[in-house]
N, C-alpha and C. Protein backbone atom coordinates (compact mmCIF):
# COMPACT_ATOMS: atom_id res chain seq x y z
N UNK A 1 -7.31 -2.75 13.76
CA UNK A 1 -7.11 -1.80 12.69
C UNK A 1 -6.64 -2.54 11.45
N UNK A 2 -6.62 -1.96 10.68
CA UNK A 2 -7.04 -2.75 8.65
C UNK A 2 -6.41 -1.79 8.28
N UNK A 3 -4.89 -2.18 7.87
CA UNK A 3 -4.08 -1.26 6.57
C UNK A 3 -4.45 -2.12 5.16
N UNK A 4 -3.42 -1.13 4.53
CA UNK A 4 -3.42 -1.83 3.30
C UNK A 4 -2.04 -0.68 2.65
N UNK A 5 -0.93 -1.94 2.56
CA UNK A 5 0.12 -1.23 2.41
C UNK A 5 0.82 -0.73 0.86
N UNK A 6 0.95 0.36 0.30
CA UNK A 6 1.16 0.45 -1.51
C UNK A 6 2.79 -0.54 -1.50
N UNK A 7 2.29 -0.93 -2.63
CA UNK A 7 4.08 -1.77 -3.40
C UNK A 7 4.91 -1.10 -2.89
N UNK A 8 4.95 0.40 -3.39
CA UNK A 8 6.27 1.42 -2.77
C UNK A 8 6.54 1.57 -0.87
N UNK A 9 5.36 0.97 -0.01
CA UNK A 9 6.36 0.74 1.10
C UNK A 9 6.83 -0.46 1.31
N UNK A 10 6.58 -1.45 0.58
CA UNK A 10 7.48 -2.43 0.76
C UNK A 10 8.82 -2.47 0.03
N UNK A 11 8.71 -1.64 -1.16
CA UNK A 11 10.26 -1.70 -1.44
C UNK A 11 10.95 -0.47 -0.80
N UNK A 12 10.62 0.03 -0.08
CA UNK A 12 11.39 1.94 0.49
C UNK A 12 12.12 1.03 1.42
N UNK A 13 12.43 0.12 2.00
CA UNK A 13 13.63 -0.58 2.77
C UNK A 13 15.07 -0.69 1.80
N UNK A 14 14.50 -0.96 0.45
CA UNK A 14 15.29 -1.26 -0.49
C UNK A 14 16.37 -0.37 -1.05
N UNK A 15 15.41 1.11 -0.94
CA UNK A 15 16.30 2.82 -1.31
C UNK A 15 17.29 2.95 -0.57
N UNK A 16 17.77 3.85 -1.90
CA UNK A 16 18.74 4.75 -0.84
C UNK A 16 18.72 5.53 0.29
N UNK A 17 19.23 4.88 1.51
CA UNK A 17 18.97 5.57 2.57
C UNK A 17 19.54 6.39 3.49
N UNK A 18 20.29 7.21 2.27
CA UNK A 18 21.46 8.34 2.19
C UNK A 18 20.35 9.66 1.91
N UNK A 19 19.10 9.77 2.30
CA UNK A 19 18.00 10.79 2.01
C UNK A 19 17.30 10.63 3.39
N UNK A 20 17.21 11.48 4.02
CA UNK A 20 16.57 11.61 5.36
C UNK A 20 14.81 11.13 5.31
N UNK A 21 14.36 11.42 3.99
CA UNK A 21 13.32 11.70 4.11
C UNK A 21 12.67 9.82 3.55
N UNK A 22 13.62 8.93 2.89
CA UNK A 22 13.51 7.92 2.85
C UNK A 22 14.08 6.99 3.85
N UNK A 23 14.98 7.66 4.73
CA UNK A 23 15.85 6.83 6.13
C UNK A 23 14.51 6.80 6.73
N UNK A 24 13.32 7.81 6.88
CA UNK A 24 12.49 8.00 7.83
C UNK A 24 11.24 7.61 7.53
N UNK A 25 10.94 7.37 6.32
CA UNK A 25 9.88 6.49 6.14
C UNK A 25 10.08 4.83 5.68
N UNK A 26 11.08 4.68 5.93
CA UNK A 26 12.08 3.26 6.13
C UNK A 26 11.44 2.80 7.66
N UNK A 27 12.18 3.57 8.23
CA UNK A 27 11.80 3.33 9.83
C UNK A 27 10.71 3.35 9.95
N UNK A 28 9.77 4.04 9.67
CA UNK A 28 8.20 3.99 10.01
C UNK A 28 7.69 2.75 9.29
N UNK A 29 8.13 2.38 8.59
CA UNK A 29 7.61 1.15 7.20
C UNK A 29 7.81 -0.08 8.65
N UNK A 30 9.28 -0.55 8.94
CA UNK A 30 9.39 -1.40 9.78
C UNK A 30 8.79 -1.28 11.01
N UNK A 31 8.93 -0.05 11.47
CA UNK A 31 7.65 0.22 12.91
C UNK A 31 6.22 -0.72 12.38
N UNK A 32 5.73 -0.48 11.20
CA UNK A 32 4.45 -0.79 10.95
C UNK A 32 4.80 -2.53 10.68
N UNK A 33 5.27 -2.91 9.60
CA UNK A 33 5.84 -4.25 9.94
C UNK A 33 5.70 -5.32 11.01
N UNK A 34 6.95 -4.19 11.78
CA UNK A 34 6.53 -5.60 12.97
C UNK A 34 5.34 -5.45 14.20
N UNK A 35 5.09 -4.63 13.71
CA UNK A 35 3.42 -4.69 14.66
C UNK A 35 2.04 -5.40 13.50
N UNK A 36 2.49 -5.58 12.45
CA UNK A 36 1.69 -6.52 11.46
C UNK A 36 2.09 -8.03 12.47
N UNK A 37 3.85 -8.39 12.40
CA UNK A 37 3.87 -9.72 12.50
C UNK A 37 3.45 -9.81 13.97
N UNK A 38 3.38 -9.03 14.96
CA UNK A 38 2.73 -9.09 15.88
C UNK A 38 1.16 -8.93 16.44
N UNK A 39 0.68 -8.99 14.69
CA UNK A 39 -0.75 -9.29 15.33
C UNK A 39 -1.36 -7.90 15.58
N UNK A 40 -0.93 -6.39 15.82
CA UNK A 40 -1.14 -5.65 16.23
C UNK A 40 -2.11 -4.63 15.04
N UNK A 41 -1.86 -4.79 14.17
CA UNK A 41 -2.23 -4.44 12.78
C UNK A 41 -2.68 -5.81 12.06
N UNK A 42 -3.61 -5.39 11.24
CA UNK A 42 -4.20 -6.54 9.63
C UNK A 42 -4.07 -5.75 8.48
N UNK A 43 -3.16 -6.61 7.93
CA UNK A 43 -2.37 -6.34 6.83
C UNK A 43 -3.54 -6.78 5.66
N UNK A 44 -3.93 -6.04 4.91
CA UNK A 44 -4.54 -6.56 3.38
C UNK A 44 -4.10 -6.93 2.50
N UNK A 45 -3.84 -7.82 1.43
CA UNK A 45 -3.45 -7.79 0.21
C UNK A 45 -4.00 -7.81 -0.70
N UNK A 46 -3.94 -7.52 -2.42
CA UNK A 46 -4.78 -7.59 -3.12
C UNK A 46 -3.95 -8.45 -4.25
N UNK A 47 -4.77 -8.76 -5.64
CA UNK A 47 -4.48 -9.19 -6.82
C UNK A 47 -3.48 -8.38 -7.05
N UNK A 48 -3.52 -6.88 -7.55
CA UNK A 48 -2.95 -5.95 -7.71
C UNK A 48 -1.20 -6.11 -7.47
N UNK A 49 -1.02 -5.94 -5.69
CA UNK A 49 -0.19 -5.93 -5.39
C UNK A 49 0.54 -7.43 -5.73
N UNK A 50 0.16 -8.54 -6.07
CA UNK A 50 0.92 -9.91 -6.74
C UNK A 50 1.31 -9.39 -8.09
N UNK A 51 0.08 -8.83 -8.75
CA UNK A 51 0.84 -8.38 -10.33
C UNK A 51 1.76 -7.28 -10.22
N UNK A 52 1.65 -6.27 -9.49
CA UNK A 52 2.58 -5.41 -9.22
C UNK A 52 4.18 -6.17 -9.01
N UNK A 53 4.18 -6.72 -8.05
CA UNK A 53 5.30 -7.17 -7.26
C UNK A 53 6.08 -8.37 -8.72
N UNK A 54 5.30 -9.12 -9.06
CA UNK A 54 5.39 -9.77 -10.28
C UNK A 54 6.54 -9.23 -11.42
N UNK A 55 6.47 -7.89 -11.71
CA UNK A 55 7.58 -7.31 -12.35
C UNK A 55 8.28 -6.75 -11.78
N UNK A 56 8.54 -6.77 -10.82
CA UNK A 56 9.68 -6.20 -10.09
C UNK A 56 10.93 -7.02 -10.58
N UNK A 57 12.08 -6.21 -10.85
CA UNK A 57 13.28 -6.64 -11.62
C UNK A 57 14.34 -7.13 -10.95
N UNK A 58 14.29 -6.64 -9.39
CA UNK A 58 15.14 -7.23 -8.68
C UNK A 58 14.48 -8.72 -7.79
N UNK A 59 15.04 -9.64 -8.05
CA UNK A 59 14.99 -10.81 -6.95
C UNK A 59 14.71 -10.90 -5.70
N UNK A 60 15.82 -10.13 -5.04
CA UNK A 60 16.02 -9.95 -3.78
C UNK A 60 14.23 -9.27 -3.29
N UNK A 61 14.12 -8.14 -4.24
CA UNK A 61 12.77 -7.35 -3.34
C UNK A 61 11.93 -7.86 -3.56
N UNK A 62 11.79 -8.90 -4.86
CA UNK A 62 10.55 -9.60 -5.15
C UNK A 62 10.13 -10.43 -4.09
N UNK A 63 11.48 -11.43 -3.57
CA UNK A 63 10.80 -12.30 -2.34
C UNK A 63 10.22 -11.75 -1.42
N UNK A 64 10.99 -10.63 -1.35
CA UNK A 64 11.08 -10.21 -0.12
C UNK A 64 9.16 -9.25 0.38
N UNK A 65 8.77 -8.66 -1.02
CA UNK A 65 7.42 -8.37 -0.90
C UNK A 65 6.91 -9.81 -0.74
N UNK A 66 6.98 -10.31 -1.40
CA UNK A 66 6.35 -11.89 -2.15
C UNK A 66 5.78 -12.58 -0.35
N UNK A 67 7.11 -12.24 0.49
CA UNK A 67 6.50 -13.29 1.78
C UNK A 67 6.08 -12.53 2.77
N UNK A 68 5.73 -11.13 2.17
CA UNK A 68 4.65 -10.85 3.38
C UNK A 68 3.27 -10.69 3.21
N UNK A 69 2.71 -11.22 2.17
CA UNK A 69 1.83 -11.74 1.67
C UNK A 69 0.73 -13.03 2.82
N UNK A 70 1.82 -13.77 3.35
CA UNK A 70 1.67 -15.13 4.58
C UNK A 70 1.25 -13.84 5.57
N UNK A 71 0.94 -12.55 5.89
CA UNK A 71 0.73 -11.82 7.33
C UNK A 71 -0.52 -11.71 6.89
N UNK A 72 -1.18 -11.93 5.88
CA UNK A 72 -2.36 -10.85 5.60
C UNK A 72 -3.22 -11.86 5.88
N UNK A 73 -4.82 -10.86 6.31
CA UNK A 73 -5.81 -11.39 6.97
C UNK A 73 -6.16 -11.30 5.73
N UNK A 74 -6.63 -10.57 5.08
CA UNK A 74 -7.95 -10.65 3.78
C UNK A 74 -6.87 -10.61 2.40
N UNK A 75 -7.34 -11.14 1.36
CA UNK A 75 -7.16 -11.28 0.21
C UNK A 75 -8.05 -10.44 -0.53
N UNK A 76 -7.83 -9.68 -1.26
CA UNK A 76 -8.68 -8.92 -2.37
C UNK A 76 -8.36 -9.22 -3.70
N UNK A 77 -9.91 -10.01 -4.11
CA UNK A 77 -9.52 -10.54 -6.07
C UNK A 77 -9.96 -9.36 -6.48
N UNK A 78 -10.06 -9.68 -7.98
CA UNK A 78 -10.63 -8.47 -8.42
C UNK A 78 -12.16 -8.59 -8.41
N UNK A 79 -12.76 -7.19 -8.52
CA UNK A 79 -14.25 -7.70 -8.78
C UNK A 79 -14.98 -6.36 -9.40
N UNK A 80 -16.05 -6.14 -9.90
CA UNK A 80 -16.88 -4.95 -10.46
C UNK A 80 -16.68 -4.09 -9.66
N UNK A 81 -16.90 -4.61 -7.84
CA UNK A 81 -16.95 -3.13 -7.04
C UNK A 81 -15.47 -2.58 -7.26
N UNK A 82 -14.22 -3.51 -7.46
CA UNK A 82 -12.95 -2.61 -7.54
C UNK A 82 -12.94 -2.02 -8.82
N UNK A 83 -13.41 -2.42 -9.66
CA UNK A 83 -13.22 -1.76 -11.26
C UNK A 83 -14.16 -0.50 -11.13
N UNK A 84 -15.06 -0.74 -10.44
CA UNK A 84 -16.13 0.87 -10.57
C UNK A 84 -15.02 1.85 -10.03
N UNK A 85 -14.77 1.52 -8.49
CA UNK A 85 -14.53 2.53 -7.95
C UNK A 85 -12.96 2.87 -8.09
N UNK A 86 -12.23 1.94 -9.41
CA UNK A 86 -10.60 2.29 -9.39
C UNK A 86 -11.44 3.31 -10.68
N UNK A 87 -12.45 3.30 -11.55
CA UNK A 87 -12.55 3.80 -12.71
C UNK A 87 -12.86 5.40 -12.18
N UNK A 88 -13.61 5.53 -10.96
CA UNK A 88 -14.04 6.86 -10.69
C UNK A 88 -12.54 7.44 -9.99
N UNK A 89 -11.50 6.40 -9.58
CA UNK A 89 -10.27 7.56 -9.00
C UNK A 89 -9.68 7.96 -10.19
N UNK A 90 -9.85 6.75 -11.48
CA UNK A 90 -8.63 6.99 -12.61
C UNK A 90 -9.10 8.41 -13.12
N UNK A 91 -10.55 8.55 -13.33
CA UNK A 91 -10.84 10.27 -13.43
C UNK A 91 -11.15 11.19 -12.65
N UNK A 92 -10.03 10.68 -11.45
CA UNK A 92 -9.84 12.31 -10.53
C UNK A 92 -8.41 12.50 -11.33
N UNK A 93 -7.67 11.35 -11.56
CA UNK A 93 -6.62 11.69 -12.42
C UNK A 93 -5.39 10.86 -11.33
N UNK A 94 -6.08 9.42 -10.94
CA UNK A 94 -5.32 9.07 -10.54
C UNK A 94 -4.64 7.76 -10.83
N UNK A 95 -3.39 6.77 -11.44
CA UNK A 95 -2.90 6.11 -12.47
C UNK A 95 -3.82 4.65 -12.00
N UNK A 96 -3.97 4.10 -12.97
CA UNK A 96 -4.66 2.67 -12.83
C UNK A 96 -3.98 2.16 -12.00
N UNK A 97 -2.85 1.39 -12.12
CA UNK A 97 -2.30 0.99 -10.57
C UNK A 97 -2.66 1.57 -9.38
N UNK A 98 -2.70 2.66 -9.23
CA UNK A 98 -2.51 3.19 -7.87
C UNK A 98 -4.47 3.33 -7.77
N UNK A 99 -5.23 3.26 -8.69
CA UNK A 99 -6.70 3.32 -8.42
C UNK A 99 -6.93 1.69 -7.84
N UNK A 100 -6.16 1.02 -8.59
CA UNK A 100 -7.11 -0.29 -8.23
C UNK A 100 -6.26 -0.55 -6.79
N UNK A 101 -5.16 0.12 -6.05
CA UNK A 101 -4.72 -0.23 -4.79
C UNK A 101 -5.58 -0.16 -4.36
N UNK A 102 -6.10 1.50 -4.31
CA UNK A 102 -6.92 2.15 -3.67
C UNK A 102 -8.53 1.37 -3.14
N UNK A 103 -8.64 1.11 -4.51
CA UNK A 103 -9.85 0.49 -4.49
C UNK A 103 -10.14 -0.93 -3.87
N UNK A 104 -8.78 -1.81 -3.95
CA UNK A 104 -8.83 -2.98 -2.86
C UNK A 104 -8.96 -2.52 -1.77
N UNK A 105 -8.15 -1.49 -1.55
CA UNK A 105 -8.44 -1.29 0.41
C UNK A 105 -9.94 -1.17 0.30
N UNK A 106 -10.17 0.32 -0.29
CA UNK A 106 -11.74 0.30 0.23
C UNK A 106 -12.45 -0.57 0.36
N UNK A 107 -12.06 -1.64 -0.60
CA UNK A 107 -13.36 -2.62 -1.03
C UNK A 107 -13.04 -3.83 0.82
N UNK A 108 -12.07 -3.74 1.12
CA UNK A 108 -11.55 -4.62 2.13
C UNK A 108 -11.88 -3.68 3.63
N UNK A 109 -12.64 -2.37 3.50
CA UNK A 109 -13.33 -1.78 4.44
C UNK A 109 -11.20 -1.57 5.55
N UNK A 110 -10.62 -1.17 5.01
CA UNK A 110 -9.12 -0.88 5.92
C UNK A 110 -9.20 0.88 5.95
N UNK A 111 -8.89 0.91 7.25
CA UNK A 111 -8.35 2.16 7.94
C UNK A 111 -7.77 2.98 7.12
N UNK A 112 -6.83 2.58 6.89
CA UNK A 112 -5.66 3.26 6.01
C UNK A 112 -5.50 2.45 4.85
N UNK A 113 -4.78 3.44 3.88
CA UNK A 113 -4.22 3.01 2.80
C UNK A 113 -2.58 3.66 2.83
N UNK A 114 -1.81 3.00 3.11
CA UNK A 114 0.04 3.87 3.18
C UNK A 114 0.58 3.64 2.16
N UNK A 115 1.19 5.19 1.91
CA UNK A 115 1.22 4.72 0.78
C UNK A 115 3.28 6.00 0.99
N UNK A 116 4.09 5.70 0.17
CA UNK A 116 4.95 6.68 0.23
C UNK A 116 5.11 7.72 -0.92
N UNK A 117 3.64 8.19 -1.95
CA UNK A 117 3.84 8.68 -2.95
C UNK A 117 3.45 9.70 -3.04
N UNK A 118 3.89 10.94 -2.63
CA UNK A 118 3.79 12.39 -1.97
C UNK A 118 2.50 12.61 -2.97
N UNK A 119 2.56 12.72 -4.06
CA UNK A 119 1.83 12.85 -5.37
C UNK A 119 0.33 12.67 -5.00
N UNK A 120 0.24 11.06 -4.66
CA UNK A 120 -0.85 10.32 -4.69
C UNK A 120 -1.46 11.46 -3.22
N UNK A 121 -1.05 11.13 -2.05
CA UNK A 121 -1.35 11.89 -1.17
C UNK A 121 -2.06 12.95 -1.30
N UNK A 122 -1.30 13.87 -2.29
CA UNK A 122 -1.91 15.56 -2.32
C UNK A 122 -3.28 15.46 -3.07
N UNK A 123 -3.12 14.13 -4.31
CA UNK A 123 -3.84 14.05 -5.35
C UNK A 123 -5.66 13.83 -4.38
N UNK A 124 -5.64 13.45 -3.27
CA UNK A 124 -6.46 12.58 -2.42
C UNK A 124 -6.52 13.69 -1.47
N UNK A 125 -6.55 14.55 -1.40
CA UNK A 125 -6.37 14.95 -0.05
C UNK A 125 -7.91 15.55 -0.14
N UNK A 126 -8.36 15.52 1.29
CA UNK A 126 -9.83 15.25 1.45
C UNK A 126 -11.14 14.29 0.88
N UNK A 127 -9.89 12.82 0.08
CA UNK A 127 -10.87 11.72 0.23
C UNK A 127 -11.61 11.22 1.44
N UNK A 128 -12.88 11.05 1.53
CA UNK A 128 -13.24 10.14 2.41
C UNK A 128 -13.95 9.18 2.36
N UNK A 129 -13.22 8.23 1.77
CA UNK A 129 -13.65 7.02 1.83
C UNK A 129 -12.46 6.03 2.72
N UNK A 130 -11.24 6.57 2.69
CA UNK A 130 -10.26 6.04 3.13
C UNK A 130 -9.21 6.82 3.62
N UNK A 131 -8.58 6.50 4.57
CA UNK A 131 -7.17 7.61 5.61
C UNK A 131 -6.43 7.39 4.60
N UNK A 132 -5.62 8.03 3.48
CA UNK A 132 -4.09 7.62 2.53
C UNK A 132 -3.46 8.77 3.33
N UNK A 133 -2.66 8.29 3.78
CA UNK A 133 -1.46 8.71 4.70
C UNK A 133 0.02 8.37 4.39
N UNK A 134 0.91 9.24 4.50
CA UNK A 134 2.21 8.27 4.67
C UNK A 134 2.52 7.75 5.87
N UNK A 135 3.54 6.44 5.59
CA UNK A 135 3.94 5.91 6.68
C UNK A 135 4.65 6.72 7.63
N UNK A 136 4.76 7.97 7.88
CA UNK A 136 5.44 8.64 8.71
C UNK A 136 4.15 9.14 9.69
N UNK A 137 3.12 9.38 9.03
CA UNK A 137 2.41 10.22 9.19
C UNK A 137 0.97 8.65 9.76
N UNK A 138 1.48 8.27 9.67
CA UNK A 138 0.39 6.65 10.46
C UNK A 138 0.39 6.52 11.57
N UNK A 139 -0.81 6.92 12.23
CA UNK A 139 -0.45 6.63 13.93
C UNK A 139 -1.71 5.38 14.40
């Protein structure tokens, strides 16, 4: 199986986890984790998620996305097929960042796309080109 995980579950370890609803997709984030470092899951990464992670303001979370980068089977650069198909999500009305995630997974043929952004979720709901699920909701 082929994820492809959004910026926001790698930093939801980082939240406040004085909110049930982030204690619990915390836990599901690391459930998924260590069945990555176990081989059990293939982790994707893209361009995206380096420039993303790139401004991140804290140190600590930067490495900390930064080295799980070393789990991933496929690399996604950029290319025409991600720019077409981030350009057709940006006018369902969905933000350039979060189109061109999108669009690395697809383009990297992954199962899922996890993502923890209730928003994005609803915004998608009955895509099929790709499972966007939350990490709670990933089986």
């Amino acid at each position: 199986m082929r994820i492809y995980l959004d910026n926001c579950c790698f930093n939801r370890p980082f939240d406040d986890q004085n909110q049930n609803k982030v204690r619990t997709e915390t836990i599901s984030i690391i459930t998924i984790l260590e069945k990555i470092k176990k081989k059990e899951i293939d982790l994707v990464w893209s361009y995206i998620l380096d420039y993303e992670n790139y401004f991140n303001p804290f140190p600590e979370r930067f490495e900390a996305v930064k080295n799980w980068k070393e789990y991933t089977v496929i690399y996604i650069e950029e290319s025409e097929n991600i720019l077409k198909e981030s350009l057709e999500l940006f006018k369902k009305g969905i933000c350039a960042k979060d189109s061109l995630h999108i669009a690395s997974a697809i383009e990297a043929n992954c199962d899922y796309f996890i993502t923890t952004d209730a928003r994005l979720i609803k915004k998608l709901s009955g895509f099929n080109k790709i499972k966007i699920v939350n990490p709670v909701d990933f089986k």
